[in-house]
N, C-alpha and C. Protein backbone atom coordinates (compact mmCIF):
# COMPACT_ATOMS: atom_id res chain seq x y z
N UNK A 1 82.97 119.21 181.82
CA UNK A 1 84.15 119.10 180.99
C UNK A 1 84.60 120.51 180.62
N UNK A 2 85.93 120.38 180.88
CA UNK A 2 86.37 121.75 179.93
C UNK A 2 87.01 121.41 178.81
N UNK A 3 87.28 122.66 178.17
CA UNK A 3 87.97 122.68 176.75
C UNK A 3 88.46 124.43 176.63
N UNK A 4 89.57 124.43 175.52
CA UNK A 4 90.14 125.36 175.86
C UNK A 4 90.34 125.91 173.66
N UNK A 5 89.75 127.70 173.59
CA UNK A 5 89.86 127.85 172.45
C UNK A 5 91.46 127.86 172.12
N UNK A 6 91.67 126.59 171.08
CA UNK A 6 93.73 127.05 170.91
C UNK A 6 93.91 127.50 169.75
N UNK A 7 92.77 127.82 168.78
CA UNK A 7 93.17 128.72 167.42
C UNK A 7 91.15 129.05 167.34
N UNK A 8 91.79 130.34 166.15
CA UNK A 8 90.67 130.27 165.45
C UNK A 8 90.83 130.15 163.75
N UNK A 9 89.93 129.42 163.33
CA UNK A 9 90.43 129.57 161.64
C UNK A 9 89.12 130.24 160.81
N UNK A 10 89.38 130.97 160.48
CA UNK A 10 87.93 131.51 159.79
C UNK A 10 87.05 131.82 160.42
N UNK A 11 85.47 130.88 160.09
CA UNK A 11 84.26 131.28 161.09
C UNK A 11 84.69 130.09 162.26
N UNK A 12 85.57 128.94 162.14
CA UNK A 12 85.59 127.68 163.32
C UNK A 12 86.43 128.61 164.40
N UNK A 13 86.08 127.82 165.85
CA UNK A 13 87.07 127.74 166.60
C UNK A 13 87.66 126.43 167.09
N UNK A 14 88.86 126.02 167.35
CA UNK A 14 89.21 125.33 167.14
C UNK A 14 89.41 124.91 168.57
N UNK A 15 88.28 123.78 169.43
CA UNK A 15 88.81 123.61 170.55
C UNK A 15 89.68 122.43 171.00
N UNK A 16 90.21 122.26 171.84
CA UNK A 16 90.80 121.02 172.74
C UNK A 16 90.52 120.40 173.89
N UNK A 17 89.32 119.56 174.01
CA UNK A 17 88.54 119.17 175.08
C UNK A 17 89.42 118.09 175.88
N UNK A 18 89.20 118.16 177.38
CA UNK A 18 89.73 117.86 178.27
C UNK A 18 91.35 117.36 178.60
N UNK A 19 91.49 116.23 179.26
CA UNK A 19 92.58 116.06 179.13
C UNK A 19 93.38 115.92 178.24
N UNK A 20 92.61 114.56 177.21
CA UNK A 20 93.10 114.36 176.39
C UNK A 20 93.52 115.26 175.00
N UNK A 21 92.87 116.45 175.36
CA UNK A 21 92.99 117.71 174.16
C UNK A 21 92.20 116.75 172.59
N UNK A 22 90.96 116.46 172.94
CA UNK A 22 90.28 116.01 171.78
C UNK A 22 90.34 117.45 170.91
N UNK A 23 90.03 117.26 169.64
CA UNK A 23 90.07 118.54 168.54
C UNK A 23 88.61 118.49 168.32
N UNK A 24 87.59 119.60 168.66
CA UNK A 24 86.74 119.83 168.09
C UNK A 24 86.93 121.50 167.65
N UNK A 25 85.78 121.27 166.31
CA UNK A 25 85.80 122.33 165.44
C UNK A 25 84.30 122.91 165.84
N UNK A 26 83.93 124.03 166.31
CA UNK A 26 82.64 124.88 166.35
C UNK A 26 82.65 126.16 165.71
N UNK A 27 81.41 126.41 165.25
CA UNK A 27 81.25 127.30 164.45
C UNK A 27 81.34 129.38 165.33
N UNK A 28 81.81 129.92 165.14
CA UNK A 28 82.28 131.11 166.10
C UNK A 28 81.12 131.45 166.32
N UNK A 29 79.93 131.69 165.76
CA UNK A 29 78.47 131.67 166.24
C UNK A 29 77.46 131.05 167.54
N UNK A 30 78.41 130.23 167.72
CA UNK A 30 78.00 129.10 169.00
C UNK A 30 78.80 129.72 170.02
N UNK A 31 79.50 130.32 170.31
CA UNK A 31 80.11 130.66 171.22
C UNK A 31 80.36 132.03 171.80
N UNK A 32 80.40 132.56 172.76
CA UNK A 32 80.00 133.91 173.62
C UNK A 32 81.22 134.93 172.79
N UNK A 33 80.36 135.71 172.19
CA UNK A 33 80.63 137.18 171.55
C UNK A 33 82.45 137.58 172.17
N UNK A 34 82.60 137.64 173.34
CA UNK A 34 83.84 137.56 174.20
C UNK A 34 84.87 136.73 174.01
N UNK A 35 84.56 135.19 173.33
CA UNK A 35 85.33 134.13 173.58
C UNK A 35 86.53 134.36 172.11
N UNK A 36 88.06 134.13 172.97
CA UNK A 36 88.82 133.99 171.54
C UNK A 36 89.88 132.86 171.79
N UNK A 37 91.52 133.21 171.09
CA UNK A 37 92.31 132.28 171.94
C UNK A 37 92.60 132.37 172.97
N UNK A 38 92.48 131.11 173.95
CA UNK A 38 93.14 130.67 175.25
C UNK A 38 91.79 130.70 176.05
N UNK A 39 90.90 131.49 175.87
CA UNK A 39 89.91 131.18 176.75
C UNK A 39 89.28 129.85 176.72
N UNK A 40 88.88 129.63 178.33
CA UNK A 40 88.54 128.25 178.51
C UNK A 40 87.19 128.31 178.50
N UNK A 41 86.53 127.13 178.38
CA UNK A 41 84.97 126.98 178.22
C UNK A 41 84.75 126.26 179.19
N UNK A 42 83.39 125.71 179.95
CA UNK A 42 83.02 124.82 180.27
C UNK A 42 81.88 124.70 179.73
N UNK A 43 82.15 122.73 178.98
CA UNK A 43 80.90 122.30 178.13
C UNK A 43 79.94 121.58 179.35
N UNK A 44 78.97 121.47 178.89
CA UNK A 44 77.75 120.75 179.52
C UNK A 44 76.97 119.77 178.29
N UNK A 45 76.96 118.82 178.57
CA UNK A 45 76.27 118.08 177.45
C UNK A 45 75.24 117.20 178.82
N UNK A 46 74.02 117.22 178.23
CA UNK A 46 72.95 116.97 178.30
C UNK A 46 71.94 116.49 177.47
N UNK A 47 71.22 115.15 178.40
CA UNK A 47 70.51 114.36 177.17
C UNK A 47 69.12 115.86 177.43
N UNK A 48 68.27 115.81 176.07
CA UNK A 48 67.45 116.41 176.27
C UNK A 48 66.10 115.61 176.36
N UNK A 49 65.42 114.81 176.92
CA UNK A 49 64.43 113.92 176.67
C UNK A 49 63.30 114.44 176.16
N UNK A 50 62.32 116.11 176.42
CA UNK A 50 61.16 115.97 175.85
C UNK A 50 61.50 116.04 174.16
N UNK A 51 62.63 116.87 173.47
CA UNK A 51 63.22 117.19 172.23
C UNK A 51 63.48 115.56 171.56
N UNK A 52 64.36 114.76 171.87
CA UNK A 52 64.49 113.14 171.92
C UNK A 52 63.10 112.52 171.75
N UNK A 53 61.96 112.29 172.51
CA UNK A 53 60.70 112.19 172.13
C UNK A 53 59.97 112.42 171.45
N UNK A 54 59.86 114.07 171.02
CA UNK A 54 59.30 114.23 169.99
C UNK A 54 59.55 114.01 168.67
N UNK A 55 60.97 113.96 168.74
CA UNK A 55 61.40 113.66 167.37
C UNK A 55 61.05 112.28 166.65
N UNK A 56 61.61 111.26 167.61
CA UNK A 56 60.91 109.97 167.98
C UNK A 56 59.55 109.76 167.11
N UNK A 57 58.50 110.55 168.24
CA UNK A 57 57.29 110.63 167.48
C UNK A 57 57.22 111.18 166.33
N UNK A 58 57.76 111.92 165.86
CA UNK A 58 58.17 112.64 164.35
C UNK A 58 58.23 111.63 163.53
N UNK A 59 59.59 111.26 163.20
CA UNK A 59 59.81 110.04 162.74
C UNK A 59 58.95 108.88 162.51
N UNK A 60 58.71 108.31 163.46
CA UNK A 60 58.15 107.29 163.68
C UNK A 60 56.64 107.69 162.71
N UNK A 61 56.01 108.74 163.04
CA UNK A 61 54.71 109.27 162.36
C UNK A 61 54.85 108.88 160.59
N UNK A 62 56.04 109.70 159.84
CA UNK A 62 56.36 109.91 158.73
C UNK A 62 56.48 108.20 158.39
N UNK A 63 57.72 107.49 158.92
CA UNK A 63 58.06 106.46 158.31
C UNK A 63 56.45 105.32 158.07
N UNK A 64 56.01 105.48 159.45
CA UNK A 64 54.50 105.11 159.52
C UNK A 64 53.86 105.13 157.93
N UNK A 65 53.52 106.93 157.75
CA UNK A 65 52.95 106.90 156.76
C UNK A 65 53.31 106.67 155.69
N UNK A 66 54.87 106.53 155.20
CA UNK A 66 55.54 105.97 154.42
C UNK A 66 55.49 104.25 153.89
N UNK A 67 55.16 103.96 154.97
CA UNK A 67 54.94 102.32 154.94
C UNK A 67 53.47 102.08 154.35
N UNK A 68 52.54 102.82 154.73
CA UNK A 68 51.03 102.49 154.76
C UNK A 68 50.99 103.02 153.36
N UNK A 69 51.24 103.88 152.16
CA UNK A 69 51.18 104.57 151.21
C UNK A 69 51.78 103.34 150.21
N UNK A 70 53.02 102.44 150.53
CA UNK A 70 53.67 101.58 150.50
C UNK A 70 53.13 100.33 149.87
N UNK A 71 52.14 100.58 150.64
CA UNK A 71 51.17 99.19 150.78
C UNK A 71 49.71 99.42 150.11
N UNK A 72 49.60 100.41 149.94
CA UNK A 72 48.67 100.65 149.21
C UNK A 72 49.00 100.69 147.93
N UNK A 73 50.30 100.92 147.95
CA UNK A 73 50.05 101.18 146.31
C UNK A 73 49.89 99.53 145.68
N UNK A 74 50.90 98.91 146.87
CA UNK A 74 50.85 97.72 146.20
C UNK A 74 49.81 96.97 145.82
N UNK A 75 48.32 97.32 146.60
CA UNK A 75 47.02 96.46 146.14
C UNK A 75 46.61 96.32 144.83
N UNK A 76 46.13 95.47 144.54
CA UNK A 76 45.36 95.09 143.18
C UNK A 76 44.15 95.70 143.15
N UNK A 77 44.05 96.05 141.69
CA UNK A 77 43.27 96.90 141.12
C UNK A 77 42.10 95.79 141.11
């Protein structure tokens, strides 16, 4: 996909992705030292699966122990 910078406002740049000129806003930090108005980008979006997984397991760990703490408290004395 491309997208194309058509302003900048502050720290955002203000892009217009593909045909349809969707409006996304990115932070000028995300983007190559070089880049201003009119220059075009090409995005790449990509699933990341081992990052997706771990988080997964992250989650899943916490809420885990969230539940089990849960349940303990609830026992009778």
């Amino acid at each position: 996909m491309k997208a194309v910078i058509d302003r900048i406002e502050h720290d955002l740049a203000v892009l217009l992705l593909g045909d349809d000129e969707v409006r996304l806003d990115v932070p000028l930090h995300f983007l190559p030292r070089e880049a201003k108005e009119g220059t075009w980008l090409r995005l790449d979006f990509r699933i990341d699966e081992h990052t997706t997984e771990e988080r997964y397991r992250q989650n899943k760990f916490m809420l885990d122990k969230l539940i089990n703490k849960r349940k303990e408290n609830k026992k009778p004395i």
